[in-house]
Every structure is written in C-alpha cells, then in structure tokens.
C-alpha atoms as a PDB file:
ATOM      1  CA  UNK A   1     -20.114 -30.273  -0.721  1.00  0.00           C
ATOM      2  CA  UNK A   2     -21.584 -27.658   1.383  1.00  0.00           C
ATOM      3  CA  UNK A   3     -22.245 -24.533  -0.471  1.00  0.00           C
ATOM      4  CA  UNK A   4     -20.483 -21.864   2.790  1.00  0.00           C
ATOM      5  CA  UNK A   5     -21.146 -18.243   2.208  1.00  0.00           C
ATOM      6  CA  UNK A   6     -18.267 -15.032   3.724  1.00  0.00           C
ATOM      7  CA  UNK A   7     -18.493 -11.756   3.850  1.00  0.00           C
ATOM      8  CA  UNK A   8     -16.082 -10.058   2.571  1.00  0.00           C
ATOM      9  CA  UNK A   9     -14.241  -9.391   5.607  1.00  0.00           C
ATOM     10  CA  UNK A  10     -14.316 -13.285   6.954  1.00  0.00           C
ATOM     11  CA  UNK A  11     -13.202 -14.240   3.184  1.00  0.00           C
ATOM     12  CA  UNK A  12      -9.951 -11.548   3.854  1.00  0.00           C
ATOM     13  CA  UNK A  13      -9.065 -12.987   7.179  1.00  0.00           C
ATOM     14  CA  UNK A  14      -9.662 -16.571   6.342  1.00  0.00           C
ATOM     15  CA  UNK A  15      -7.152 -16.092   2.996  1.00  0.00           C
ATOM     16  CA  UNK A  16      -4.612 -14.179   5.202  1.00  0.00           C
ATOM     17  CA  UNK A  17      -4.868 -16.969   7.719  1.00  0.00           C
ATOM     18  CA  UNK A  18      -4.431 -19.762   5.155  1.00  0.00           C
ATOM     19  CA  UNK A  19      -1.956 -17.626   2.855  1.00  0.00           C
ATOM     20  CA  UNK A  20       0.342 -17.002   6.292  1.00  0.00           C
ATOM     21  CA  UNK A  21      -0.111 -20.669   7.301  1.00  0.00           C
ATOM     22  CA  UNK A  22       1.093 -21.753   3.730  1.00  0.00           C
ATOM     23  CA  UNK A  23       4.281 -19.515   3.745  1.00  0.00           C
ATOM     24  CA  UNK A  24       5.463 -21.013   7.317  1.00  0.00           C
ATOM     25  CA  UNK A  25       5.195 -24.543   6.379  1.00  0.00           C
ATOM     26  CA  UNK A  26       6.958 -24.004   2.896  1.00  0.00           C
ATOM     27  CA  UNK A  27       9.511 -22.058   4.950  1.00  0.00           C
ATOM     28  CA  UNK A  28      10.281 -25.374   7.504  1.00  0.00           C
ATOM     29  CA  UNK A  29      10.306 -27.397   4.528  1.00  0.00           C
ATOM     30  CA  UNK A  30      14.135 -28.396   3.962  1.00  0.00           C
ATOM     31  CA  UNK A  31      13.557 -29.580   0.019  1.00  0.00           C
ATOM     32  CA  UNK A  32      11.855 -26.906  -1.581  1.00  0.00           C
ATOM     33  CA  UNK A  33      11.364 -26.826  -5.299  1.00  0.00           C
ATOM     34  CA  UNK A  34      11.847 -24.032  -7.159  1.00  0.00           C
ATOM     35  CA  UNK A  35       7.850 -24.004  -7.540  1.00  0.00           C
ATOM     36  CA  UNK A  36       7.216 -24.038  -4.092  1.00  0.00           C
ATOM     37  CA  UNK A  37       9.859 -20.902  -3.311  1.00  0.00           C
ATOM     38  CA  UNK A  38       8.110 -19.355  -5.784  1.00  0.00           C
ATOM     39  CA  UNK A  39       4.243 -20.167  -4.337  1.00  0.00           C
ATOM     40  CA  UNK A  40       6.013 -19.274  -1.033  1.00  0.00           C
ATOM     41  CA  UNK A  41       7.010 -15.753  -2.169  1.00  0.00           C
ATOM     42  CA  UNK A  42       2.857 -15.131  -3.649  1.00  0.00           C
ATOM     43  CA  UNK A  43       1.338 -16.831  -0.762  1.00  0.00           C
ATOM     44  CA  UNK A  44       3.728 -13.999   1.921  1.00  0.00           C
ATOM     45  CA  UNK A  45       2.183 -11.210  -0.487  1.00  0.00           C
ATOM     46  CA  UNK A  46      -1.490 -12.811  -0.395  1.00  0.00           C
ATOM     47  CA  UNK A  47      -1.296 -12.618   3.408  1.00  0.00           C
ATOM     48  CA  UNK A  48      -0.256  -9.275   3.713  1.00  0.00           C
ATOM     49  CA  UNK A  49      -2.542  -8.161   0.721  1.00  0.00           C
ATOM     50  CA  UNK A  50      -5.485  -9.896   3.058  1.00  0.00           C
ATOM     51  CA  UNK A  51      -4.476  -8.397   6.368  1.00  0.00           C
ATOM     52  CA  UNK A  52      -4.226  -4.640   4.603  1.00  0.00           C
ATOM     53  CA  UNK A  53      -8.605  -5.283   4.373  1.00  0.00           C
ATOM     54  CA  UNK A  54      -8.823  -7.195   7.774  1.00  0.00           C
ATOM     55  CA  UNK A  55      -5.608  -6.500   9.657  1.00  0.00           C
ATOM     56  CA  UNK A  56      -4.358  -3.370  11.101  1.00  0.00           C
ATOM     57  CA  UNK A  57      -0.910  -1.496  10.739  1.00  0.00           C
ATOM     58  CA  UNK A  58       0.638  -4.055  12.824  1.00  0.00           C
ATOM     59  CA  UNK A  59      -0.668  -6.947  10.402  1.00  0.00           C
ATOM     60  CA  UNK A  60       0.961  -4.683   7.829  1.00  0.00           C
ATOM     61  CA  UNK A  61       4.329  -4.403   9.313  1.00  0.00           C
ATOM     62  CA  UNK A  62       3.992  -8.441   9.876  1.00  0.00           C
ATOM     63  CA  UNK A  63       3.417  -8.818   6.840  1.00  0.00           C
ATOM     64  CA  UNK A  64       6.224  -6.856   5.400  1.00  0.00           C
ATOM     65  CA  UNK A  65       8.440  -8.747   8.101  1.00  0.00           C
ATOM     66  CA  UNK A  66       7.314 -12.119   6.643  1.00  0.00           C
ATOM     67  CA  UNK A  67       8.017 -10.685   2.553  1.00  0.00           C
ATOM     68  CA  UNK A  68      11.764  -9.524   4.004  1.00  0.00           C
ATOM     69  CA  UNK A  69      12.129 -13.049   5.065  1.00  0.00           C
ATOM     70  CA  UNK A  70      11.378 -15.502   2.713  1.00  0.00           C
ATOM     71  CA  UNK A  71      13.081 -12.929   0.041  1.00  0.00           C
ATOM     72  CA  UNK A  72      15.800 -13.234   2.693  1.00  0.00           C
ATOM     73  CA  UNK A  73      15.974 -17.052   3.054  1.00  0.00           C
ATOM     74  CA  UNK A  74      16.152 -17.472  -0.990  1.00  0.00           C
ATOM     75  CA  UNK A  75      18.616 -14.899  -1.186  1.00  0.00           C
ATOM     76  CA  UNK A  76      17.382 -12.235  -2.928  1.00  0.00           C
ATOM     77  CA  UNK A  77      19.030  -8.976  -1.893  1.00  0.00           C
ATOM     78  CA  UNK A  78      17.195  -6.460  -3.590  1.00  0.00           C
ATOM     79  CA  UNK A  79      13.396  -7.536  -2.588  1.00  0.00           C
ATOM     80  CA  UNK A  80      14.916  -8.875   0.845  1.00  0.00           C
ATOM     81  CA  UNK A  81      16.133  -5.053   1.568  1.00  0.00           C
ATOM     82  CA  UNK A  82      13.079  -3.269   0.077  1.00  0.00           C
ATOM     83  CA  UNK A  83      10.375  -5.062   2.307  1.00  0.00           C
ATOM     84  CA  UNK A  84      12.548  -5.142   5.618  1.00  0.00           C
ATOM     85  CA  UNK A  85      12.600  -1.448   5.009  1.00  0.00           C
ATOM     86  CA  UNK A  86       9.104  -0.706   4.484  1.00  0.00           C
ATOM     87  CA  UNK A  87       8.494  -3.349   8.111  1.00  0.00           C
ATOM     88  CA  UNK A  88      10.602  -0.894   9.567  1.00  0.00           C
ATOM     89  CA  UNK A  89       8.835   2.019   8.128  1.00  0.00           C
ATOM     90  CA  UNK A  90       5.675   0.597   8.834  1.00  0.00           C
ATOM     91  CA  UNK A  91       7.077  -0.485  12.699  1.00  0.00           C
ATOM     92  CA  UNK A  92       7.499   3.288  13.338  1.00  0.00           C
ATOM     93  CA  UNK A  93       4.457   4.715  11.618  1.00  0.00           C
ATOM     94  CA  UNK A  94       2.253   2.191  13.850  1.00  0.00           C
ATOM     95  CA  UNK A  95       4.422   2.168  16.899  1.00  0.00           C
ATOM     96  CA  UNK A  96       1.517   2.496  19.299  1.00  0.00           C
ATOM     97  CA  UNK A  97       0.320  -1.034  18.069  1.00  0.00           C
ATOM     98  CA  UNK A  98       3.666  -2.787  18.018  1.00  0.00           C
ATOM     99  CA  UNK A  99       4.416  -5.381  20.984  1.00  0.00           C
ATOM    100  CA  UNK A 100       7.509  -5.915  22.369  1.00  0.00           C
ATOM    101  CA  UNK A 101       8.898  -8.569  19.783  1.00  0.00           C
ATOM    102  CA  UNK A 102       7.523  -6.698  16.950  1.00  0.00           C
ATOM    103  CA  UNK A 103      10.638  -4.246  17.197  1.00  0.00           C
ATOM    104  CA  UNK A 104      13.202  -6.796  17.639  1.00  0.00           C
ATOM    105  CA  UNK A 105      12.257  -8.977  14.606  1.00  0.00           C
ATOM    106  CA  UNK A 106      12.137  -5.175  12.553  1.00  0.00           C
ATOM    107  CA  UNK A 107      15.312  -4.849  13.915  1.00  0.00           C
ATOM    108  CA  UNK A 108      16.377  -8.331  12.529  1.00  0.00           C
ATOM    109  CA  UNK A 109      14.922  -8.348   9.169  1.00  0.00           C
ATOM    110  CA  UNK A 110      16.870  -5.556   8.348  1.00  0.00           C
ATOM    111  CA  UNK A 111      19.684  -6.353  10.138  1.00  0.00           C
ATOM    112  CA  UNK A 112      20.120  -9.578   7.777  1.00  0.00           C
ATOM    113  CA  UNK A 113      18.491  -8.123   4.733  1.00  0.00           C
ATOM    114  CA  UNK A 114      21.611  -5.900   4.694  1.00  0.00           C
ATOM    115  CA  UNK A 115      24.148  -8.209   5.165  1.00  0.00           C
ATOM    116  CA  UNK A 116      22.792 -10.287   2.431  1.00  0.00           C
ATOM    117  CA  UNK A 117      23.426  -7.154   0.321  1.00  0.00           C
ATOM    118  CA  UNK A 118      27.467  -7.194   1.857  1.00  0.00           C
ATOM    119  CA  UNK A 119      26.336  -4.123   4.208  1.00  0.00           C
ATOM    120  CA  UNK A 120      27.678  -5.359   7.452  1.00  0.00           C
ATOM    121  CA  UNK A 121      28.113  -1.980   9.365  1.00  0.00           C
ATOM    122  CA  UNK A 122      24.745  -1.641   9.025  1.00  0.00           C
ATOM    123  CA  UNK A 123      24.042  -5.381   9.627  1.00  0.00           C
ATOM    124  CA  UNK A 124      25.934  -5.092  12.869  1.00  0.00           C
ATOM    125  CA  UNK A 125      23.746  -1.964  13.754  1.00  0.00           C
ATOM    126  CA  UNK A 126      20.285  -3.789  13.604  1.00  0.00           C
ATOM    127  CA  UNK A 127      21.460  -7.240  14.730  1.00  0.00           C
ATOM    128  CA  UNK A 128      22.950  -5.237  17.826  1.00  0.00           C
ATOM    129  CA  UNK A 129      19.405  -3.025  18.144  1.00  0.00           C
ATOM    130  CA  UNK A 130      17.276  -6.524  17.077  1.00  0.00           C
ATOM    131  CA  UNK A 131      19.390  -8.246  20.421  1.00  0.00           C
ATOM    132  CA  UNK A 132      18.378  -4.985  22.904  1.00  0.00           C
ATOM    133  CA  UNK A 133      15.044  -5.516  22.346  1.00  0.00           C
ATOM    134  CA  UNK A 134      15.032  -9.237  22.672  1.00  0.00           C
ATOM    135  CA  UNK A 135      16.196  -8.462  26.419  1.00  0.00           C
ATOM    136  CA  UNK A 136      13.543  -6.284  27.040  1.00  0.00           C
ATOM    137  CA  UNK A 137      10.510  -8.629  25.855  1.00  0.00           C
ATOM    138  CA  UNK A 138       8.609  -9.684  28.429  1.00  0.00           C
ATOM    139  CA  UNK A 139       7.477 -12.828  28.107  1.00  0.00           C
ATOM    140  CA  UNK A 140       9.659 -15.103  28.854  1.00  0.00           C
ATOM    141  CA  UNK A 141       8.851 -17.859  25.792  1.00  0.00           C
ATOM    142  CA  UNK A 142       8.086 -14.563  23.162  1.00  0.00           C
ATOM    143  CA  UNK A 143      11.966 -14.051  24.587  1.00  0.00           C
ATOM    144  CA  UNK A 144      13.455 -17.606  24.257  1.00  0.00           C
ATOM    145  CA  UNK A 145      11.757 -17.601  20.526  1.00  0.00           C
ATOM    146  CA  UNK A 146      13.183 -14.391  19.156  1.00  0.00           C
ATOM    147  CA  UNK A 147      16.702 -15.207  20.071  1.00  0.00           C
ATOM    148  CA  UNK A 148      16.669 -18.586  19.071  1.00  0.00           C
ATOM    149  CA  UNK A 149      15.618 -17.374  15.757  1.00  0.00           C
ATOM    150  CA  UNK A 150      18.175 -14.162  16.300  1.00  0.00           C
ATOM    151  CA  UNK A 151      20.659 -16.417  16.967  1.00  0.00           C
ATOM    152  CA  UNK A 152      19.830 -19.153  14.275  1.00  0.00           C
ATOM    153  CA  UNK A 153      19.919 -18.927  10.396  1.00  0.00           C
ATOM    154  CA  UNK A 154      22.134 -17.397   7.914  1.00  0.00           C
ATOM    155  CA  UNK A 155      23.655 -14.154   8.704  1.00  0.00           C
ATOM    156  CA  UNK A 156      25.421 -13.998   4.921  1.00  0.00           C
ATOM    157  CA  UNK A 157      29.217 -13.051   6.787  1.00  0.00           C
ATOM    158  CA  UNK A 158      28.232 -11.126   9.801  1.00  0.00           C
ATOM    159  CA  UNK A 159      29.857 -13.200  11.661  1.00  0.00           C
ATOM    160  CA  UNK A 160      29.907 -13.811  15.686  1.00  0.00           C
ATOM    161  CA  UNK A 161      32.316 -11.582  16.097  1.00  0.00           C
ATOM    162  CA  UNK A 162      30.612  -8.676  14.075  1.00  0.00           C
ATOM    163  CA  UNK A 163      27.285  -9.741  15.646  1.00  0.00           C
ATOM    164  CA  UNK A 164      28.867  -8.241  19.542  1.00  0.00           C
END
C-alpha cells in the first residue's frame, strides 16, 4: 500500500468530500438499518465539521442544510428544526456567497422541518418562499432539480392544498 501524505487542508476537503458522498448514498438507500441512519447522521456532521476548515460560509450553510435533512427524513423534530434554523441563519449571514438555489432549499428545510414539528402556518410560509425562489433560479436543470425535490418527499400533513 502506498504510504500518501495531506496537508491538513487536502485531508479536510478530502473527509468532507467522502463524509458528504457517504450521507447521499445512505440517504437513496430505501432499506436502511438503524446503524446506517445512525452513521448517516455522523457522516452529515463530519462533512460540515470538514468544510468549517476548508469550506466557506456557504459550505457551512450546506452543511447545516444537509444535518436539517437527514434529521428530517428520520423524523426527528427537534434536531430537524434546530439545524434548518441555523442553514437559515447561516443563509443570511453569508448571503453574498449564496447562489440562487441555496435560498430555495433554506427555504425548504425549514419549511418541512416545521411541519414535522405540526407547525404548518409556518410550513406553508417557507414552502411558499422555498417555491418563489425555485422560479427565479436560473439554470434551467438547478430549476427542474429543486422542484422535483420541492415537490417530492414527505411534507408530514402540509398538504397540497396548504402547500398553494
């Protein structure tokens, strides 16, 4: 085996690469075990602990983003809330670096985050703000990918009707 030496910074990056990569195809995988939801829930926070040396504010907020969704997808209300807050905190505090999708998916982590916790006023609020900015991103696959996944999933009983 070849002995490969990093810096510091390629380790970080290479980690928040792999980490990221690991929660995606745990997320697509229909039979999780318990074990793997939980290795999916430390591999979201290894990438985002990795991009916070590498990354910049927007690696932060996508990182949150990525936390409020896989607490989101194993239904856990509390931790599902607290991160898609802090991707919208973090989504205002680095707006400059944000691209056009980054708002809309804020927009929808929270927006299902809360109606996982049974707050659908404020569900409806961000799902309606999450599908505004879909129509305004640019490119036209970014576009067709965000409301796919806007329009896909579980939405915990906002239903079409409360979604406008």
């Amino acid at each position: 085996m070849e002995d490969l030496k990093y810096s510091e910074q390629e380790a970080h990056l290479f980690f928040a690469k792999s980490t990221n990569s690991q929660v995606w195809k745990l997320l697509n995988k229909t039979d999780r075990t318990e074990s793997e939801n939980n290795m999916m829930i430390q591999a979201a926070y290894a990438s985002c602990y990795h991009w916070n040396y590498v990354g910049s504010g927007l690696n932060q907020q996508r990182g949150e983003w990525l936390i409020a969704h896989v607490y989101t997808i194993l239904g856990q209300a509390n931790e599902a809330l607290t991160h898609a807050i802090r991707c919208w905190e973090d989504t205002e505090k680095y707006s400059d670096l944000m691209v056009d999708f980054d708002l809309g998916y804020a927009h929808e982590g929270l927006a299902r985050a809360y109606a996982l916790n049974g707050k659908l006023e404020l569900a409806h609020e961000h799902f309606t703000k999450a599908h505004q900015a879909g129509l305004m991103i640019k490119d036209p696959e970014d576009k067709e990918l965000f409301i796919g996944d806007l329009e896909g999933g579980i939405w915990f009983g906002l239903n079409n009707n409360d979604k406008g």
